[in-house]
C-alpha atoms as a PDB file:
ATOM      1  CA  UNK A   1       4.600  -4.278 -13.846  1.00  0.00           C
ATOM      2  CA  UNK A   2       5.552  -1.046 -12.654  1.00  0.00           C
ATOM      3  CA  UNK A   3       7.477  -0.506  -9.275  1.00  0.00           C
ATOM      4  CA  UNK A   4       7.559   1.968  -6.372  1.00  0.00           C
ATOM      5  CA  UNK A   5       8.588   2.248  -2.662  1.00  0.00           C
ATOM      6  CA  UNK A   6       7.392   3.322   0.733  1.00  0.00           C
ATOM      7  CA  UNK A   7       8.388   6.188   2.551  1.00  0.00           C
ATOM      8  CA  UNK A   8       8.595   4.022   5.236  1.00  0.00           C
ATOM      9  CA  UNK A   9      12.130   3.332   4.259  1.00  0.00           C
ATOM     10  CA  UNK A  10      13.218   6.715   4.270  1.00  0.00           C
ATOM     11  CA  UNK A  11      11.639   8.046   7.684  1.00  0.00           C
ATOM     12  CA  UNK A  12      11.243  11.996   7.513  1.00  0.00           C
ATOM     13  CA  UNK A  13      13.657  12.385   4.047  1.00  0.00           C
ATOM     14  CA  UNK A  14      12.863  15.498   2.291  1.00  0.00           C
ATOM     15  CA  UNK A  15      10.906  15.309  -0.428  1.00  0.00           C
ATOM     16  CA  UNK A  16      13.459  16.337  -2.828  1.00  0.00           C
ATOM     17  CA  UNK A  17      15.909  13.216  -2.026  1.00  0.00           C
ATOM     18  CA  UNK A  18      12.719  11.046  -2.138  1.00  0.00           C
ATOM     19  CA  UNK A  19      12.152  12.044  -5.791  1.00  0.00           C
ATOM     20  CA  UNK A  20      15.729  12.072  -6.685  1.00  0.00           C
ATOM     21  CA  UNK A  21      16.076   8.219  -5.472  1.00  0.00           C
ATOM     22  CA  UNK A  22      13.080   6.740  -6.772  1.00  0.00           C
ATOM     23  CA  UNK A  23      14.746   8.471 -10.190  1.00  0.00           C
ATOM     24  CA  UNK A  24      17.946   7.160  -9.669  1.00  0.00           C
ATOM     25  CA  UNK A  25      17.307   3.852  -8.963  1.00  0.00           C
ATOM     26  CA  UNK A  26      14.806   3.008 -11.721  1.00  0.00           C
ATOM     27  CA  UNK A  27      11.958   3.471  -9.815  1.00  0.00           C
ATOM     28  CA  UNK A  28       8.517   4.855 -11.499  1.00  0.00           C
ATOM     29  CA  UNK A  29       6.637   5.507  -8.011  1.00  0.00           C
ATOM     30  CA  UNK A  30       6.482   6.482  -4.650  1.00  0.00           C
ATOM     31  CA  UNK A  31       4.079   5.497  -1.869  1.00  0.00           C
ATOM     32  CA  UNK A  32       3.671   8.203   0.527  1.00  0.00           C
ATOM     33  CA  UNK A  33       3.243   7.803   4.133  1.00  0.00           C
ATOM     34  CA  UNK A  34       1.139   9.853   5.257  1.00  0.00           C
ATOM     35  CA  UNK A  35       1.839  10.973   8.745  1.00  0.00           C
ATOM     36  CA  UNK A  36       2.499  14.107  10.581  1.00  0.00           C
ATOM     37  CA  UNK A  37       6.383  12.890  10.673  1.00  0.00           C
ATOM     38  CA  UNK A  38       6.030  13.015   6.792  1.00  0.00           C
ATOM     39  CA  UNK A  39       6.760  16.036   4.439  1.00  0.00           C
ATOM     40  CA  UNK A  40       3.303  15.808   3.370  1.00  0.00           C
ATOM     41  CA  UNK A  41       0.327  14.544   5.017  1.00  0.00           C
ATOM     42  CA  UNK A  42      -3.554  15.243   5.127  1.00  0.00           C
ATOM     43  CA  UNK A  43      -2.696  18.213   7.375  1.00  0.00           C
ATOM     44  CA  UNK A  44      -0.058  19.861   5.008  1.00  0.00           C
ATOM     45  CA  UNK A  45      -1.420  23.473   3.494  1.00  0.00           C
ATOM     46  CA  UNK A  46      -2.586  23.242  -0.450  1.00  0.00           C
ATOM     47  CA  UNK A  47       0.793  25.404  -0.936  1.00  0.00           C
ATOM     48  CA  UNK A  48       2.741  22.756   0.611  1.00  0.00           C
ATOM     49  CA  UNK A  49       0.632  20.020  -1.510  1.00  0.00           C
ATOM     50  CA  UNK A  50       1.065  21.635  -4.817  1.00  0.00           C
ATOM     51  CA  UNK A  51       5.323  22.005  -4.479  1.00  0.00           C
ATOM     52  CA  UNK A  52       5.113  18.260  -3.813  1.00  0.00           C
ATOM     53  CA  UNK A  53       3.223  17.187  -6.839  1.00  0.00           C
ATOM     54  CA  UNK A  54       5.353  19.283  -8.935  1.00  0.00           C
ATOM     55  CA  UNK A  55       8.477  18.219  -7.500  1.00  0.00           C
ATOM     56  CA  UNK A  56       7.242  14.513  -8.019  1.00  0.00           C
ATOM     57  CA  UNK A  57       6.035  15.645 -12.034  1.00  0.00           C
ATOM     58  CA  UNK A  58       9.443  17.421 -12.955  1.00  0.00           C
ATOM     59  CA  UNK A  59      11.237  13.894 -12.394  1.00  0.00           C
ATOM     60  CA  UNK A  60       8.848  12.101 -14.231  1.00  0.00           C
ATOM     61  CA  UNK A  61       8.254  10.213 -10.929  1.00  0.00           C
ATOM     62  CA  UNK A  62       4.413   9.193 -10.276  1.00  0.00           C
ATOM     63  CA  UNK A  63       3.016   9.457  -6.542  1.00  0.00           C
ATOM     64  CA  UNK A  64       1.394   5.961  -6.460  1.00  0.00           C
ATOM     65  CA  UNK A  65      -0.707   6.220  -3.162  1.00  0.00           C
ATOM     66  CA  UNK A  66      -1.368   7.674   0.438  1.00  0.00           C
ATOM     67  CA  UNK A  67       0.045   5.506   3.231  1.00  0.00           C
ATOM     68  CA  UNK A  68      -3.092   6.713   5.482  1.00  0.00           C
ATOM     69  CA  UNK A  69      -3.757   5.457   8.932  1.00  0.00           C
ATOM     70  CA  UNK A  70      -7.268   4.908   9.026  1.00  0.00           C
ATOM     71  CA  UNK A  71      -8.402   1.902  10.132  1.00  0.00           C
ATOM     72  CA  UNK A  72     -12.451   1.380   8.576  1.00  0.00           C
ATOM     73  CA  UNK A  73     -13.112  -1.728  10.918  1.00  0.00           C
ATOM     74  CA  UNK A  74     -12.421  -0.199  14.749  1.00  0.00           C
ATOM     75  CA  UNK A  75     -14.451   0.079  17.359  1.00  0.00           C
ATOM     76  CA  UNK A  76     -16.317   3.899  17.884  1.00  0.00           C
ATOM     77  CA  UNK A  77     -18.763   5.566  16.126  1.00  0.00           C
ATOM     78  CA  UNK A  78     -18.452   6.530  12.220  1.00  0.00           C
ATOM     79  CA  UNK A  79     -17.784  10.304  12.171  1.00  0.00           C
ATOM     80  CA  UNK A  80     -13.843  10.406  13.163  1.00  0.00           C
ATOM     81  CA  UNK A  81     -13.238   7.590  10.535  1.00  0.00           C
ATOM     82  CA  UNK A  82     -15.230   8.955   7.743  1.00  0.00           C
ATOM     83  CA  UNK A  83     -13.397  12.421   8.842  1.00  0.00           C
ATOM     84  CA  UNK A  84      -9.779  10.824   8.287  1.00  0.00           C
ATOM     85  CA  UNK A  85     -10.802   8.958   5.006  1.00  0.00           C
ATOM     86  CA  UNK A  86     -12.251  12.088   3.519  1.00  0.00           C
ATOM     87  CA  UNK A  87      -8.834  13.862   4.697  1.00  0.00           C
ATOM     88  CA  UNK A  88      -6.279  11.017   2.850  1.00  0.00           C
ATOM     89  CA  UNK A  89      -8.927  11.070  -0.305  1.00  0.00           C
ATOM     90  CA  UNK A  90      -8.238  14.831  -0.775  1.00  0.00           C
ATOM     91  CA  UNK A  91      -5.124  14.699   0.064  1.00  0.00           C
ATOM     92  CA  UNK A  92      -4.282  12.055  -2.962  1.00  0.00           C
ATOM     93  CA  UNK A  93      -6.205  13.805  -5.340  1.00  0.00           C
ATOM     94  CA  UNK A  94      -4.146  17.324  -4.827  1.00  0.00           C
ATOM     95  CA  UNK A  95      -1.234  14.725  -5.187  1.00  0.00           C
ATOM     96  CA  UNK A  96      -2.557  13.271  -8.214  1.00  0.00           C
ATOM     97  CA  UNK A  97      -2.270   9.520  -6.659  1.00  0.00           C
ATOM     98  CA  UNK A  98      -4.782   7.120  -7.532  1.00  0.00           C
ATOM     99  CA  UNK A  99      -4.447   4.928  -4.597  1.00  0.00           C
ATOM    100  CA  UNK A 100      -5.037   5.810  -0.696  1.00  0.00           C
ATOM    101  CA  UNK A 101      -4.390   2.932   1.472  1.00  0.00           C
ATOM    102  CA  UNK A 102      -6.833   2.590   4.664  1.00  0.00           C
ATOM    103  CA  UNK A 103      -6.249  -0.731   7.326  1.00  0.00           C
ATOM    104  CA  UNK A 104      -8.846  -2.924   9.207  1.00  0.00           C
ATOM    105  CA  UNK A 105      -8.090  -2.491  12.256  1.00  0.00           C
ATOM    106  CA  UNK A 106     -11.218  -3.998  13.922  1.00  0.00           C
ATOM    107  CA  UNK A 107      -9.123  -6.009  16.782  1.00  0.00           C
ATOM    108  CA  UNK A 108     -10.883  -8.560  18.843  1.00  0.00           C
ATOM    109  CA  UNK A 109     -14.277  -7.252  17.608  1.00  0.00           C
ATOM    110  CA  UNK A 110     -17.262  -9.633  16.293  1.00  0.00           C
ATOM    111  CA  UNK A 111     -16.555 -10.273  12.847  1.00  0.00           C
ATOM    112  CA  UNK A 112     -19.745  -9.765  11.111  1.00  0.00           C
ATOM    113  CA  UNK A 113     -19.988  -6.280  13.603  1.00  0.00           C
ATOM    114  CA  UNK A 114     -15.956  -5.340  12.365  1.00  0.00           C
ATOM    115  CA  UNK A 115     -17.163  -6.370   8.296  1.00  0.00           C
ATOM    116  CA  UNK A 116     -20.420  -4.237   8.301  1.00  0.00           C
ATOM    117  CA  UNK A 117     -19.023  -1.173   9.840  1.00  0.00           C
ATOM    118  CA  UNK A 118     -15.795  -1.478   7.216  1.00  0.00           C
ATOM    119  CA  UNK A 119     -18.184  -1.802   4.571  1.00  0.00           C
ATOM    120  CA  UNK A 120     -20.302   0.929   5.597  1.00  0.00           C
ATOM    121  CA  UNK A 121     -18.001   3.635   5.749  1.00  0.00           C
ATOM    122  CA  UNK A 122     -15.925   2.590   2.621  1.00  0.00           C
ATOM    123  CA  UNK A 123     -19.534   2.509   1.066  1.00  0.00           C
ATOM    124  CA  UNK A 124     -19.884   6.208   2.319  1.00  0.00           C
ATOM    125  CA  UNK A 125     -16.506   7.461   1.086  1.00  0.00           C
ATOM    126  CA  UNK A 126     -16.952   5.998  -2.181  1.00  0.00           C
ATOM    127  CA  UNK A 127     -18.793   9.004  -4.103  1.00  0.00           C
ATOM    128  CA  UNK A 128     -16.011  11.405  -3.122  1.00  0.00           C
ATOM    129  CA  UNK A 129     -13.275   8.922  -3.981  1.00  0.00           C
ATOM    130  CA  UNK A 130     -15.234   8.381  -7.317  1.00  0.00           C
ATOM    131  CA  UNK A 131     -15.455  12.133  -7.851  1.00  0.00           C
ATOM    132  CA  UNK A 132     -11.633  12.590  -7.620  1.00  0.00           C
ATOM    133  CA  UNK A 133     -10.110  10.076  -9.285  1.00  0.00           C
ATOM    134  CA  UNK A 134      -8.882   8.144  -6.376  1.00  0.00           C
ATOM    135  CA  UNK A 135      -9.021   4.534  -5.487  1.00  0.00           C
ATOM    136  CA  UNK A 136      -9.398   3.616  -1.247  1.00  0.00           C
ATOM    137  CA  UNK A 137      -8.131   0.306  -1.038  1.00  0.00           C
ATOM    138  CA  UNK A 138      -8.058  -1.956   1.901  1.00  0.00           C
ATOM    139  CA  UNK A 139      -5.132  -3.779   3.117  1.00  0.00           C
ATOM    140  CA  UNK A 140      -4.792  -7.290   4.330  1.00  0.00           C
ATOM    141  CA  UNK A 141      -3.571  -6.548   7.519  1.00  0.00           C
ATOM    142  CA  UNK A 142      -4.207  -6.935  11.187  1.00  0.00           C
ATOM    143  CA  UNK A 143      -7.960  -8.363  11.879  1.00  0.00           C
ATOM    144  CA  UNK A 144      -8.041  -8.955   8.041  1.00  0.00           C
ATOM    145  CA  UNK A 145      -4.889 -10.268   7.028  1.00  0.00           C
ATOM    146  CA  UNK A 146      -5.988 -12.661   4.342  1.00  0.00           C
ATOM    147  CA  UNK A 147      -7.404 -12.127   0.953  1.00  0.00           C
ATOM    148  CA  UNK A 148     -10.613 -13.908   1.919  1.00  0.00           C
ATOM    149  CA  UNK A 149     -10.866 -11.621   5.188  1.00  0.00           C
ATOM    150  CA  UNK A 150     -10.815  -8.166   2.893  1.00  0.00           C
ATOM    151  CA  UNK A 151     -13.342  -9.871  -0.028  1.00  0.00           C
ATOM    152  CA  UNK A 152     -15.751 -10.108   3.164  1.00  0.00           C
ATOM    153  CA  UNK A 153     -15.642  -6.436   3.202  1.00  0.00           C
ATOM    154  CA  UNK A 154     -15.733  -5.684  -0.361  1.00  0.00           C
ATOM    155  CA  UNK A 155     -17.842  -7.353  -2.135  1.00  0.00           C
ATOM    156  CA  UNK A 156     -20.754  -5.939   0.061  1.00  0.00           C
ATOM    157  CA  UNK A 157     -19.105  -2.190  -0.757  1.00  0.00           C
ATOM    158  CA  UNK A 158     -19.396  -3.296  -4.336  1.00  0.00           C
ATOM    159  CA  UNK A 159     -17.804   0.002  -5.364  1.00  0.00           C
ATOM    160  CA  UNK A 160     -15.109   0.519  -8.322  1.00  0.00           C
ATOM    161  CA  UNK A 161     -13.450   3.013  -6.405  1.00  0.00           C
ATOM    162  CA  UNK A 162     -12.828   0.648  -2.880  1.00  0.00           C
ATOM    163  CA  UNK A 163     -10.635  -2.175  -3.683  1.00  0.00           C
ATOM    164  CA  UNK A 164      -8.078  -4.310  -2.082  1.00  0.00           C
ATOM    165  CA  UNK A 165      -4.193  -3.489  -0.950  1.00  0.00           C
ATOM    166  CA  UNK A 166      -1.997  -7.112  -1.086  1.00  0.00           C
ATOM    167  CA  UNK A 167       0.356  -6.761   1.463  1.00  0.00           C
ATOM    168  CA  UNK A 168       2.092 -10.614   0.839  1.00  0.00           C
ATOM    169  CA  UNK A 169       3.574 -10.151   4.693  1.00  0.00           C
ATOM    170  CA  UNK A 170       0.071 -10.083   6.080  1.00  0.00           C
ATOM    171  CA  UNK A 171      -1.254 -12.861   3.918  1.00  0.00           C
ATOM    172  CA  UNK A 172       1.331 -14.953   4.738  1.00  0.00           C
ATOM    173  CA  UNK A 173       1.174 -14.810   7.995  1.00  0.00           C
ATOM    174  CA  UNK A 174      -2.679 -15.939   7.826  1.00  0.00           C
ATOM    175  CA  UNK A 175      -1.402 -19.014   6.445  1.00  0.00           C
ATOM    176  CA  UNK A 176      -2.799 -17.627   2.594  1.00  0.00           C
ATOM    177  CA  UNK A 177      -0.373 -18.900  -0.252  1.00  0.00           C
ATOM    178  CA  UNK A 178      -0.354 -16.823  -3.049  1.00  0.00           C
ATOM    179  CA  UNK A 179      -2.558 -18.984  -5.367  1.00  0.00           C
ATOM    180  CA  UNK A 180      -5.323 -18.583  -3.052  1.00  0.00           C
ATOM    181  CA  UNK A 181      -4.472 -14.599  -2.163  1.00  0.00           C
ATOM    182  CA  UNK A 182      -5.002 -13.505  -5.724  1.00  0.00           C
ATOM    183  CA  UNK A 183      -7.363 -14.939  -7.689  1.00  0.00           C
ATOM    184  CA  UNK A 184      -9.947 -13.297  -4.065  1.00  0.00           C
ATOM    185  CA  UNK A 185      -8.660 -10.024  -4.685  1.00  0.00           C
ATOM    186  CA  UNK A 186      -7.560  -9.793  -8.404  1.00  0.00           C
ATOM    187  CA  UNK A 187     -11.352  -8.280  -9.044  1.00  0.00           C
ATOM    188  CA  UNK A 188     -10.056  -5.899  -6.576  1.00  0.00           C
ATOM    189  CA  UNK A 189      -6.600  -5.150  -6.784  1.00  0.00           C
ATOM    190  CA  UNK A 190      -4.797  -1.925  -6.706  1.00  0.00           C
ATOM    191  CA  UNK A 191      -1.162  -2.561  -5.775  1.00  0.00           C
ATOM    192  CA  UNK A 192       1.096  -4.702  -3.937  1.00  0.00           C
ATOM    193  CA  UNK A 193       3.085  -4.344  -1.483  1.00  0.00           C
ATOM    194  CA  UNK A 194       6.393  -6.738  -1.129  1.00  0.00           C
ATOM    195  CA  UNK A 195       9.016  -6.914   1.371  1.00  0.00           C
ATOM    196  CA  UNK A 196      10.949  -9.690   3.002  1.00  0.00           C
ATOM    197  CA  UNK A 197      11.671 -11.142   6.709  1.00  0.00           C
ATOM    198  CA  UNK A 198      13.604 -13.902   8.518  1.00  0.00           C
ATOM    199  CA  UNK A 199      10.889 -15.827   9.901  1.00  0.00           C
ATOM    200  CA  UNK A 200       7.164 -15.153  11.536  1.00  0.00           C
ATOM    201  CA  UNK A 201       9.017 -14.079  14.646  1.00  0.00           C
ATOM    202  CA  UNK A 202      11.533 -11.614  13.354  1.00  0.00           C
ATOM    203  CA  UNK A 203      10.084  -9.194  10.962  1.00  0.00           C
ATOM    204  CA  UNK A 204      12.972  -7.144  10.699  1.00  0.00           C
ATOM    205  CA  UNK A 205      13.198  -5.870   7.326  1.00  0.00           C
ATOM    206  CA  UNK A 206      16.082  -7.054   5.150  1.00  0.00           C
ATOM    207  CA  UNK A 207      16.853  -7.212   0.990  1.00  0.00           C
ATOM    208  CA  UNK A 208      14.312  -8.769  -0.845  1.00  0.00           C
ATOM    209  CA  UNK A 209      15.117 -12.099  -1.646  1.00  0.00           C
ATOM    210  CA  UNK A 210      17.224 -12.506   1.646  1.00  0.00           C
ATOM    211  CA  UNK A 211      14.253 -13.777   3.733  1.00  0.00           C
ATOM    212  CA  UNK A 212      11.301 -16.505   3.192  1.00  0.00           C
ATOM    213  CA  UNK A 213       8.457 -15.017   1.998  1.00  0.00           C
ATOM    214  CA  UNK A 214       7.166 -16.702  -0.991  1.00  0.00           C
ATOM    215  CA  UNK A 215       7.749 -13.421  -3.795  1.00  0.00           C
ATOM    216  CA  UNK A 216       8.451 -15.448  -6.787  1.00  0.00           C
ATOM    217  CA  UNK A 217       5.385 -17.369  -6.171  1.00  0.00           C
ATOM    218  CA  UNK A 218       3.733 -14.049  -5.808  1.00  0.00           C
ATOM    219  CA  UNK A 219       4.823 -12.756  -9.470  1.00  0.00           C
ATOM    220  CA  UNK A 220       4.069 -16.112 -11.042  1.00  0.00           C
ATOM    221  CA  UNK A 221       0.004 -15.831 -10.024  1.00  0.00           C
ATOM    222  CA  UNK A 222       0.664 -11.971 -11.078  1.00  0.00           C
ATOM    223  CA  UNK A 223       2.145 -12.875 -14.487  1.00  0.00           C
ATOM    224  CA  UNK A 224       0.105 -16.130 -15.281  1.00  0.00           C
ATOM    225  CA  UNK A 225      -2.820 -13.855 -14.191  1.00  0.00           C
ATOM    226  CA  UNK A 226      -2.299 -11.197 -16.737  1.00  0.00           C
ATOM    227  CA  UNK A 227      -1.862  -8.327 -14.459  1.00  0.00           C
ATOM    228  CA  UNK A 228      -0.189  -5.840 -15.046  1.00  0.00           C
ATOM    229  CA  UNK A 229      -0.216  -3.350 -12.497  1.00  0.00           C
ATOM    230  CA  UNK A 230       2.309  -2.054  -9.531  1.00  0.00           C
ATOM    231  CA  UNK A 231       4.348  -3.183  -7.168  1.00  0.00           C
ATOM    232  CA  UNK A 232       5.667  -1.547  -4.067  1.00  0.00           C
ATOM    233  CA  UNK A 233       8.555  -2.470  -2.111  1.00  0.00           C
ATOM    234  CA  UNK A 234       7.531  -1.041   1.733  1.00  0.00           C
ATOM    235  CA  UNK A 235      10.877  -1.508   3.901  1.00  0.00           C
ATOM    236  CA  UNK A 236      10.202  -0.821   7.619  1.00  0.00           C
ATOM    237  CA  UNK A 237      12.659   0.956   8.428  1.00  0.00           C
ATOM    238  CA  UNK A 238      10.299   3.853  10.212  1.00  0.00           C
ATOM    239  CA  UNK A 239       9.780   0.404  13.127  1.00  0.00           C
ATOM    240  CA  UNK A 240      13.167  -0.703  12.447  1.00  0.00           C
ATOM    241  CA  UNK A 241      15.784   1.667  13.175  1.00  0.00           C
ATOM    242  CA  UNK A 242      18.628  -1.238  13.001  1.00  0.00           C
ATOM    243  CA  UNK A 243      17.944  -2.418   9.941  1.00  0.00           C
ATOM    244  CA  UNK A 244      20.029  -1.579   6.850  1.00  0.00           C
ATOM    245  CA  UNK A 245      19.665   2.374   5.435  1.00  0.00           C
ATOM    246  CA  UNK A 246      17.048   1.701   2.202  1.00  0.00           C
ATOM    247  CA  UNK A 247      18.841   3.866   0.141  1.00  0.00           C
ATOM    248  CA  UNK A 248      21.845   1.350  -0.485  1.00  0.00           C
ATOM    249  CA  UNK A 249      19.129  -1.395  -1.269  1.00  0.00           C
ATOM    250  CA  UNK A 250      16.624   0.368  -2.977  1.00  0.00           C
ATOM    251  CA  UNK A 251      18.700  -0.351  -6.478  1.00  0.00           C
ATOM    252  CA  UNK A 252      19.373  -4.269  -6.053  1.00  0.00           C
ATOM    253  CA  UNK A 253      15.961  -4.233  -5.172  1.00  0.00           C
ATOM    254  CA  UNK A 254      14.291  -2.900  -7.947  1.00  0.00           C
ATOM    255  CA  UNK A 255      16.834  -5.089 -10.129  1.00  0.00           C
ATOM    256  CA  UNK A 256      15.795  -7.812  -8.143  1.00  0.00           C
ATOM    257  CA  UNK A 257      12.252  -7.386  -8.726  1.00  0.00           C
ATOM    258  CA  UNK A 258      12.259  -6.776 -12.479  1.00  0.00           C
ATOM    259  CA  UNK A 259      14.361 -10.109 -12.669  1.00  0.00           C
ATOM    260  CA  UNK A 260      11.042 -11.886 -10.764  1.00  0.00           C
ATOM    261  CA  UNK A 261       9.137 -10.175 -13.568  1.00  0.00           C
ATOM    262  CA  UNK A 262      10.903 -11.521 -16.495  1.00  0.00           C
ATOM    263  CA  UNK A 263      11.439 -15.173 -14.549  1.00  0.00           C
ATOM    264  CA  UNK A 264       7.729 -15.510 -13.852  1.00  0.00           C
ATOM    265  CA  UNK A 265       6.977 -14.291 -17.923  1.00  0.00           C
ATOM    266  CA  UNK A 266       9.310 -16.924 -19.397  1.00  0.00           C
END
C-alpha cells in the first residue's frame, strides 16, 4: 500500500514545503484540498496549475487526489453541482491526480430523493471524468457515512470512473466495522482515508494509534482482501487549530502505518 496526506494538516503551507515533507518523511502522495485558502484550487490560473504539478514531479512526489467540496446529494437544482464537479475534474487532470473526492451532503433529505439526485449527477460527470483520466469518488460522510449508504448511490451510477472514498472516521461512527465497510465498497474503492480520535465526542485529531478507531482492523480486511492501493492520513488540523503541528507527526505516522501493513501481511 502506498501512503499520502491531506493538506488539511498543513492549512495554507506553500506548496514547496508540502512537497518537501511528503519527501522527507517517506511519503509517496499528497491529497490536495482544494479550497480557495489552498495554493491551488479549481479557481487557480493553468500557469499556476502547471508550476504545481511540476513542483510535485521534480520530487518524485505523486498528487493523489482533489479534496473538492462538492456535495452530489444536496438539496437545489443540478447546474451549480455539476458546475463544481466539472471544475475539481479539470482541475485533477491538469494536476495529473487520479482521484477527486466529492461528499453527500444530502442532510435531512428523503433518502431515495438524496440517492437519485447523487447518482444522477455523478452519472452526468462521468464521461468527462472518463475522458481525463480521473476517478470522482464519493466519501462516506455526513448523510452517507456508511459503506452501505455510498453502494446505494453507486451501483445505480454503475460507472468505472465514480467510485467510493473510505473515510474509517465516518464509517465508524455509523456503527460500520470494517469487515462489513469493505467488502461494500472494495468493487469501488479508490483510497482511504485514516486518522484517529479520542472518542465519538471529541474528534480532535491526535497521532495515529493514540485514539480508538479500529485501523489495524482496517489493514487486516485491506491485506486479507488483496488490495493494494493507497492510504491517506487526513489530520484536521484546518478545524483544529489546538491540535499538535502535523509536521512533527507526519514521520511516526507514516512509520506507524507501514508497521500496520507488514502486521496485517504476516
Amino acid at each position: 500500500m502506498k501512503l499520502a496526506f491531506s493538506t488539511l494538516g498543513v492549512p495554507g503551507l506553500p506548496l514547496r514545503d508540502v512537497v518537501r515533507l511528503a519527501a522527507d518523511c517517506g511519503y509517496d502522495g499528497v491529497e490536495l484540498r482544494a479550497h480557495p485558502e489552498e495554493p491551488v484550487h479549481p479557481g487557480s490560473s493553468a500557469a499556476q496549475r502547471a508550476a504545481a504539478a511540476v513542483e510535485f514531479a521534480a520530487a518524485g512526489v505523486e498528487v493523489l487526489a482533489v479534496a473538492g467540496y462538492a456535495r452530489v446529494a444536496g438539496p437545489g437544482p443540478d447546474e451549480p453541482v455539476l458546475a463544481e464537479l466539472e471544475g475539481l475534474v479539470r482541475l485533477a487532470a491538469d494536476l495529473g491526480a487520479r482521484f477527486v473526492r466529492v461528499f453527500p451532503g444530502g442532510g435531512e433529505r428523503p433518502e431515495k430523493e438524496a440517492d437519485a439526485d447523487a447518482a444522477r449527477r455523478l452519472g452526468t460527470i462521468a464521461p468527462l471524468a472518463a475522458d481525463t483520466g480521473v476517478h470522482v469518488l464519493l466519501e462516506t460522510h455526513d448523510s452517507h457515512r456508511r459503506a452501505q449508504d455510498v453502494e446505494r448511490v453507486l451501483g445505480p451510477v454503475g460507472h468505472g470512473s465514480i467510485g467510493a472514498l473510505w473515510d474509517v472516521l465516518h464509517t465508524w461512527l455509523g456503527g460500520e466495522s470494517p469487515a462489513v465497510s469493505f467488502p461494500a465498497l472494495a468493487p469501488h474503492l479508490g483510497y482511504v482515508q485514516v486518522k484517529d480520535v479520542a472518542s465519538a465526542e471529541d474528534m480532535s485529531p491526535l497521532p495515529l494509534g493514540a485514539g480508538v478507531l479500529p485501523l489495524g482492523a482496517c489493514a487486516g480486511v485491506l491485506s486479507a482482501g488483496g488490495w493494494r492501493g493507497w492510504l491517506s492520513w487526513e489530520y484536521e488540523k484546518r478545524w483544529h487549530p489546538q491540535a499538535a503541528d502535523f509536521a512533527q507527526l507526519a514521520g511516526p505516522g507514516a512509520e506507524y502505518l507501514r508497521g500496520l501493513v507488514a502486521a496485517a501481511r504476516t
